[in-house]
Protein backbone atom coordinates (compact mmCIF):
# COMPACT_ATOMS: atom_id res chain seq x y z
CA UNK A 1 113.50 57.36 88.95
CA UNK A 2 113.21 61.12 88.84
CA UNK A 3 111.01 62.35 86.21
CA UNK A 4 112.87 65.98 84.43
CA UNK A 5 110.36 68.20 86.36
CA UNK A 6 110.90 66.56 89.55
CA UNK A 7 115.02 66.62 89.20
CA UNK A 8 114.36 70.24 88.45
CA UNK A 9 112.38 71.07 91.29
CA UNK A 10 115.04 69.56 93.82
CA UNK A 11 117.95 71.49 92.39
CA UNK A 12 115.89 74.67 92.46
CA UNK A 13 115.19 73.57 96.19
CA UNK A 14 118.52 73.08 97.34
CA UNK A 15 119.57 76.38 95.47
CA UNK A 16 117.12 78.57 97.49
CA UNK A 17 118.14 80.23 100.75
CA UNK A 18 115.47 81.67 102.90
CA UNK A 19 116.27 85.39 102.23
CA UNK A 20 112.51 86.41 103.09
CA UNK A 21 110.97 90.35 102.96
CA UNK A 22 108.54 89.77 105.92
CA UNK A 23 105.74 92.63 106.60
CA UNK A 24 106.49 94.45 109.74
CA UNK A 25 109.29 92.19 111.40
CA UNK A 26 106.33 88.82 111.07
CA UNK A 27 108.60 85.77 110.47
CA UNK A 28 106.54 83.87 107.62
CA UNK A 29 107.78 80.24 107.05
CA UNK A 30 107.48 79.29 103.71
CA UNK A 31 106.19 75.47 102.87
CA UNK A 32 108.71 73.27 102.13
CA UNK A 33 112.09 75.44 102.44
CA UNK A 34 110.66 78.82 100.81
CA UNK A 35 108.67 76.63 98.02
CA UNK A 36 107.00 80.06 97.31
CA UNK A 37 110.12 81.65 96.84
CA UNK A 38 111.06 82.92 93.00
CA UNK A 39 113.61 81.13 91.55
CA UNK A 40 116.46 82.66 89.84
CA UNK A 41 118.72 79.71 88.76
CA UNK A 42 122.23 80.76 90.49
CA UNK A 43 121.46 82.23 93.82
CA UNK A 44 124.77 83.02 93.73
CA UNK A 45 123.46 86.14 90.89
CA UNK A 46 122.16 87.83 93.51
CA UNK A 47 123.75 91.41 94.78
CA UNK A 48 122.99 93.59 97.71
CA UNK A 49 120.78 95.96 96.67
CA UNK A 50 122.65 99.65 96.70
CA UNK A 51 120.46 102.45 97.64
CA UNK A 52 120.70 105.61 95.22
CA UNK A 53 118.42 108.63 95.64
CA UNK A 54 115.57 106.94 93.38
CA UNK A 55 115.74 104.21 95.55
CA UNK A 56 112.60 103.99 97.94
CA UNK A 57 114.24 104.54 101.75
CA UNK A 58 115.65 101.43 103.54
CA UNK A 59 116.53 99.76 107.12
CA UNK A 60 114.82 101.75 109.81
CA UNK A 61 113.29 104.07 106.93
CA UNK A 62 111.36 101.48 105.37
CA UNK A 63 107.62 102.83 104.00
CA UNK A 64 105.37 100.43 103.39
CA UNK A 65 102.11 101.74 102.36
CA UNK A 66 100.52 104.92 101.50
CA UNK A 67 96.99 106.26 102.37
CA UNK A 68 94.74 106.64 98.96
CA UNK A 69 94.21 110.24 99.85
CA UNK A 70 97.88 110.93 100.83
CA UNK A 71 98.55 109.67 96.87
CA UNK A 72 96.30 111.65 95.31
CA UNK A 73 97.90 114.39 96.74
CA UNK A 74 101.41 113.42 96.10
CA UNK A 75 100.67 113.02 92.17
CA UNK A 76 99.43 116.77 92.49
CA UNK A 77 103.02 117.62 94.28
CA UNK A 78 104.82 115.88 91.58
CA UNK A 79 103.86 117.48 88.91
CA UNK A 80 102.17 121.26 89.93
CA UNK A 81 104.47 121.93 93.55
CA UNK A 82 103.56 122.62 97.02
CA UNK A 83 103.20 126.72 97.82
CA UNK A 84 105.85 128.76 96.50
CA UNK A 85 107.77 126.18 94.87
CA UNK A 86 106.04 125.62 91.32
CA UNK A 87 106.30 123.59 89.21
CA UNK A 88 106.90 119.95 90.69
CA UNK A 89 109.62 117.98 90.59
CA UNK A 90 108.03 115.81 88.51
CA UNK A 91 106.87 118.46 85.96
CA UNK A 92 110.23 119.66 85.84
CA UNK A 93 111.95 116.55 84.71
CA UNK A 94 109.39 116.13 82.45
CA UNK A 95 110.17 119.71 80.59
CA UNK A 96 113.83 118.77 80.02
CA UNK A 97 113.22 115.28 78.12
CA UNK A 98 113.61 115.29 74.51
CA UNK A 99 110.56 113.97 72.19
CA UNK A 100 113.72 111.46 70.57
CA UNK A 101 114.07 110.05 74.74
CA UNK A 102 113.80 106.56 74.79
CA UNK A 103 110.75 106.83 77.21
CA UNK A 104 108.62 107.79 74.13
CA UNK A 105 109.71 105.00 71.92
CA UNK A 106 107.40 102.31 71.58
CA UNK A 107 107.50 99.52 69.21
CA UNK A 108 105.40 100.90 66.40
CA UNK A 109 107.48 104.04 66.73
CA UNK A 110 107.41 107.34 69.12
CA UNK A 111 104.84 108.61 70.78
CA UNK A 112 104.04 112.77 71.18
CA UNK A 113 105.31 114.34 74.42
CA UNK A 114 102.54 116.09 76.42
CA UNK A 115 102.62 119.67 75.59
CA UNK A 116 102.63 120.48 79.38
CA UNK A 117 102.18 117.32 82.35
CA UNK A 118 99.55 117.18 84.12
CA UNK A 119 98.17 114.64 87.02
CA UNK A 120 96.18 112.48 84.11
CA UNK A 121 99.25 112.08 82.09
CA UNK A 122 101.30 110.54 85.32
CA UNK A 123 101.16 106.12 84.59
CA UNK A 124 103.97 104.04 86.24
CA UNK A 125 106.39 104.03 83.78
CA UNK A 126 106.53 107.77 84.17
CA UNK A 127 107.50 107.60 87.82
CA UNK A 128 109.75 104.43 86.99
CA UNK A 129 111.63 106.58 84.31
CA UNK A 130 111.88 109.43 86.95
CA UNK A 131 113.30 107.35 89.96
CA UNK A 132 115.57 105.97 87.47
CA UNK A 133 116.78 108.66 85.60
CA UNK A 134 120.28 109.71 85.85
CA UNK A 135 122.44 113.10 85.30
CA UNK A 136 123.53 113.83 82.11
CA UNK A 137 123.87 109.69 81.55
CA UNK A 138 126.92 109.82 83.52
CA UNK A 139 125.76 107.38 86.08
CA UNK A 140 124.56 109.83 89.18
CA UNK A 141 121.23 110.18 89.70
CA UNK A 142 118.89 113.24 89.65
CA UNK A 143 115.50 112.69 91.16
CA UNK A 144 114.86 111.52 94.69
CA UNK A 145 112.41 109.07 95.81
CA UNK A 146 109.23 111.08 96.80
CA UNK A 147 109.21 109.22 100.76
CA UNK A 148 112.59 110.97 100.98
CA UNK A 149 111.29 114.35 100.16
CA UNK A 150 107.67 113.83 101.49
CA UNK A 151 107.53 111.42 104.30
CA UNK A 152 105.05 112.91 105.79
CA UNK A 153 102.65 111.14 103.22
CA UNK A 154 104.31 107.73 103.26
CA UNK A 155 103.52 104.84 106.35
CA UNK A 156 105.83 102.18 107.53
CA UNK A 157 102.08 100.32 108.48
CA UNK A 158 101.32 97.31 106.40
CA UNK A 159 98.88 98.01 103.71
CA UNK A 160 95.10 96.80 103.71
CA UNK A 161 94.72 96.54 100.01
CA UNK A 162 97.32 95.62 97.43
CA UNK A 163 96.81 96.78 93.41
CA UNK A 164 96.89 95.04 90.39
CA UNK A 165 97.06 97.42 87.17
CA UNK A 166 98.57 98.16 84.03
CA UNK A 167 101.59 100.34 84.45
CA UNK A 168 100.37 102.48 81.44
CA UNK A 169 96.99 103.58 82.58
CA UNK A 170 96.95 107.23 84.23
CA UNK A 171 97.48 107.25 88.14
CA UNK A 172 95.92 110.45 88.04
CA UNK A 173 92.88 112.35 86.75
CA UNK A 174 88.81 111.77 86.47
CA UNK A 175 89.67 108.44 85.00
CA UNK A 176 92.80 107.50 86.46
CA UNK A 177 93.95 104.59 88.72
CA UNK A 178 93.05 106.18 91.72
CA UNK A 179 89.62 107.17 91.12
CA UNK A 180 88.84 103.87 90.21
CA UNK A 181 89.64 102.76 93.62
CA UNK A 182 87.64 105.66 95.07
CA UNK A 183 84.33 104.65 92.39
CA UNK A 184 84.73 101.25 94.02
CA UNK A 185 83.85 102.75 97.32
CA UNK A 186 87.54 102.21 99.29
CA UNK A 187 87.80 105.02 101.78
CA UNK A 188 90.34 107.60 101.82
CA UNK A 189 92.39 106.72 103.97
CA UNK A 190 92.72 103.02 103.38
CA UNK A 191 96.39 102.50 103.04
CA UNK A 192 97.99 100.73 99.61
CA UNK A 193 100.66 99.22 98.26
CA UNK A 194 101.38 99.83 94.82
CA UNK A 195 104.54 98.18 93.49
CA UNK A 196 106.35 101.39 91.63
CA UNK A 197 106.27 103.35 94.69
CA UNK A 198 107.58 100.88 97.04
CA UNK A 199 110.06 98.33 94.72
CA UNK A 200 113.19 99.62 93.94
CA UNK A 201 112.84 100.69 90.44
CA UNK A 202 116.70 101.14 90.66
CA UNK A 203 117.15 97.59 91.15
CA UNK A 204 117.38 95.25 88.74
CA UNK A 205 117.23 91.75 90.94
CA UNK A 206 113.79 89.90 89.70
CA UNK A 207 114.52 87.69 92.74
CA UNK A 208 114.10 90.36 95.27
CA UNK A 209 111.39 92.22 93.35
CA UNK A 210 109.18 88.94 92.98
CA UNK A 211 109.84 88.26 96.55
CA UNK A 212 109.35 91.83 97.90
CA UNK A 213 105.86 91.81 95.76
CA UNK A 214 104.69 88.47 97.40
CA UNK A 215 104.11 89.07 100.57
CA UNK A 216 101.46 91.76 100.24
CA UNK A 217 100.00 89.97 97.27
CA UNK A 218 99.56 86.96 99.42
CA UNK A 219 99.00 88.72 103.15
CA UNK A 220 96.96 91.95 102.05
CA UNK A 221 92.68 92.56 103.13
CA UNK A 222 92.30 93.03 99.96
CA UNK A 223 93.58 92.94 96.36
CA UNK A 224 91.85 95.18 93.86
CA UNK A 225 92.45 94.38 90.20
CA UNK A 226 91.71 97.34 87.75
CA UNK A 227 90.48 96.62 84.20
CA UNK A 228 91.48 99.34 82.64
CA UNK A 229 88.90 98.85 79.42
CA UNK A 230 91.41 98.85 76.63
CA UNK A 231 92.11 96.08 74.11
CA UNK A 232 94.88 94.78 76.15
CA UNK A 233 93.70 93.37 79.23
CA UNK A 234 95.07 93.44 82.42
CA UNK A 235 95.08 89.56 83.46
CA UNK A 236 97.63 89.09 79.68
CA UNK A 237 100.54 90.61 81.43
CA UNK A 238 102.93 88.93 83.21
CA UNK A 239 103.09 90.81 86.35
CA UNK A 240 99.73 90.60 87.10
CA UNK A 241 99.18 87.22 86.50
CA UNK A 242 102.28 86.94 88.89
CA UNK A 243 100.13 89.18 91.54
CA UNK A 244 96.59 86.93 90.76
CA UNK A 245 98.57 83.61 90.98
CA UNK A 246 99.96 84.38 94.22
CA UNK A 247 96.52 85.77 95.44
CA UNK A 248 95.12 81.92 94.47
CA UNK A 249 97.40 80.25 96.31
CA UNK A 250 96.63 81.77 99.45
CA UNK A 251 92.96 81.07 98.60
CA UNK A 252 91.80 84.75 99.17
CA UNK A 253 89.41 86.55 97.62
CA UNK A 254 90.37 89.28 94.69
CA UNK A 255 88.00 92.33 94.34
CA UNK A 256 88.06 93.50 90.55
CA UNK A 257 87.47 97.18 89.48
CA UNK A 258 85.74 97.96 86.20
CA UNK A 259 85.41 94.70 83.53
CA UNK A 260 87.60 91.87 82.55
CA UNK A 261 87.28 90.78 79.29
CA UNK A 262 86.26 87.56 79.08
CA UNK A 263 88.33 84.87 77.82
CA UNK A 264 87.40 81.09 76.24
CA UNK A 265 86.98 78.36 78.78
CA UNK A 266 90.84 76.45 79.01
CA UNK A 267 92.82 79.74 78.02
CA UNK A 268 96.26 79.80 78.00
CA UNK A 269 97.24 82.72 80.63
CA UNK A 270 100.53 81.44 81.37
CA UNK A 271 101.61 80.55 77.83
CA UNK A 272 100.12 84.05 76.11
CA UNK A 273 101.33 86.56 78.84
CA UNK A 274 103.26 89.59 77.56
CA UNK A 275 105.95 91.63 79.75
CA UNK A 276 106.85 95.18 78.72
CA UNK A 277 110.30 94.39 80.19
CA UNK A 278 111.96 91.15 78.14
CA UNK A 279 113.55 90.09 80.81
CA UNK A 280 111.39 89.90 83.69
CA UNK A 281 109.54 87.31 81.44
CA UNK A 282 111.77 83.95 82.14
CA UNK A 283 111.75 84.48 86.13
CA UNK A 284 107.97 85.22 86.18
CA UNK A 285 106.96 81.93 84.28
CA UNK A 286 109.27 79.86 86.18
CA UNK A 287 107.97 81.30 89.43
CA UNK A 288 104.41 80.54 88.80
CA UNK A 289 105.47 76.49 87.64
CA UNK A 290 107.25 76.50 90.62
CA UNK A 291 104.20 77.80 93.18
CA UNK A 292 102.29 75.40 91.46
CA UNK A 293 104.05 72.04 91.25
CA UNK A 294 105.77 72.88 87.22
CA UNK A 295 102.01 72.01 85.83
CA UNK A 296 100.82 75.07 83.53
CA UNK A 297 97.35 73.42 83.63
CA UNK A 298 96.79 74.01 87.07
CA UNK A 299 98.26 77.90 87.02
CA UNK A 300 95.67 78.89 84.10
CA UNK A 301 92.59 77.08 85.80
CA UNK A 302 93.80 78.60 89.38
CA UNK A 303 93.70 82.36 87.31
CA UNK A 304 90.86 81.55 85.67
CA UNK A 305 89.03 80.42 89.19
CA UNK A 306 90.78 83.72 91.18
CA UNK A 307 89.05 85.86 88.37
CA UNK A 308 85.64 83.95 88.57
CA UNK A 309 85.24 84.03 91.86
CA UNK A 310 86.22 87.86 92.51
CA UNK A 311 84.13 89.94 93.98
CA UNK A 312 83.19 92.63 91.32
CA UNK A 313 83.57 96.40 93.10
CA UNK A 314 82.43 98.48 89.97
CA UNK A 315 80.55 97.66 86.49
């Protein structure tokens, strides 16, 4: 007699198909029928995924990392131009939002536009709103996916180190995202993967974008995790506990940037995580009981384990 969790686990078994992203052409067989693949609960939900200008370039165009010192200088492209063309693209679409756009709206109300952008100001969401945002909201789309305009900057090479963050902290700046990586001694040119520059922030599929993520999550040297020493720590949001999970499975090593704060023995990581979009939440949580046999026990000891036995880069 099946018990509910084990009836559920078949169906979601015999509604996967083996629609793998594989890292540089590498066929990697998933246990048990793509066990590790996320689950959305009619396969037959998912659509092709259309390239649009935002999108980041596909088939034979495919980038899939992007040297730390090639990023740094992108950011500065963005937003202040290359010689003779001033400002950046970035910058410019920046100047035209209004302070009512729904990119400053937060739940306890709107937050000040920047008086003039700058590299420090640049987080994730900014570059998420900018792949995504369209022409006069008629459904065309304005900005173009910096490895379309700048490919010279981008690699189709897999990356040696993967990033966990928080899409609000700055990319940019003395204490940005990047020079946390550099404080924690990774060369220059080490090559990354970090997610808003390489998922399609066009597409709307959690299927694909949890599936895209996993391989370099899983398959990466090494995954650095950046506490970003605000109230909100990193390891509460659903994404990277997504990113840590998958790291745990393959029973590999995390290197951690800065300081988690530390949470009470038996805490509930899976149960408390938070998700800045609503409804990425559902697919996430069901992904991780899937990975790890439907048993939320075992997901918050394996996170709790990942964390404890990182290897800590910078105090």
């Amino acid at each position: 007699m099946f018990l509910e969790t084990d009836l559920r686990y078949a169906i979601l078994l015999l509604q996967t198909c083996c629609n793998c992203h594989n890292l540089e052409g590498t066929v990697y067989i998933r246990c048990n029928q793509c066990l590790l693949r996320p689950l959305e609960s009619n396969i037959n939900s998912e659509v092709p995924v259309v390239e649009v200008p935002g999108s980041p370039p596909k088939g034979d165009a495919t980038v899939r990392s992007i040297s730390l010192q090639n990023l740094e200088n992108l950011l500065k492209i963005l937003v202040d131009g290359e010689e003779g063309v001033s400002p950046g693209p970035l910058k410019t679409w920046y100047r035209g939002l209004d302070d009512r756009d729904n990119f400053f709206k937060y739940t306890d109300g709107y937050r000040p536009k920047e008086q003039e952008l700058s590299v420090e100001h640049v987080t994730s969401h900014l570059v998420a709103a900018y792949l995504k945002a369209e022409k006069d909201g008629k459904g065309g789309y304005k900005n173009k996916h910096p490895a379309k305009t700048q490919s010279r900057l981008f690699s189709d090479r897999r990356a040696k180190a993967v990033v966990t963050y928080q899409w609000k902290q700055s990319l940019g700046g003395k204490k940005g995202l990047l020079q946390m990586i550099r404080d924690a001694g990774i060369s220059p040119d080490t090559e990354l993967w970090i997610d808003v520059w390489f998922i399609d922030q066009n597409c709307r599929n959690i299927t694909t974008e949890l599936a895209i993520s996993q391989e370099y999550y899983r398959l990466c040297d090494l995954h650095l995790i950046a506490a970003s020493g605000d109230d909100a720590d990193v390891l509460d949001r659903a994404w990277c506990l997504w990113e840590a999970a998958l790291r745990a499975y393959e029973k590999r090593k995390s290197q951690i940037m800065g300081k988690l704060k530390v949470k009470e023995a038996g805490y509930g990581f899976l149960e408390k995580m938070d998700v800045y979009d609503p409804s990425d939440k559902e697919s996430i949580y069901y992904g991780l009981r899937r990975v790890f046999n439907f048993d939320n026990s075992i997901i918050n000891q394996k996170i709790a384990d990942q964390v404890a036995n990182a290897e800590l880069l910078v105090n």
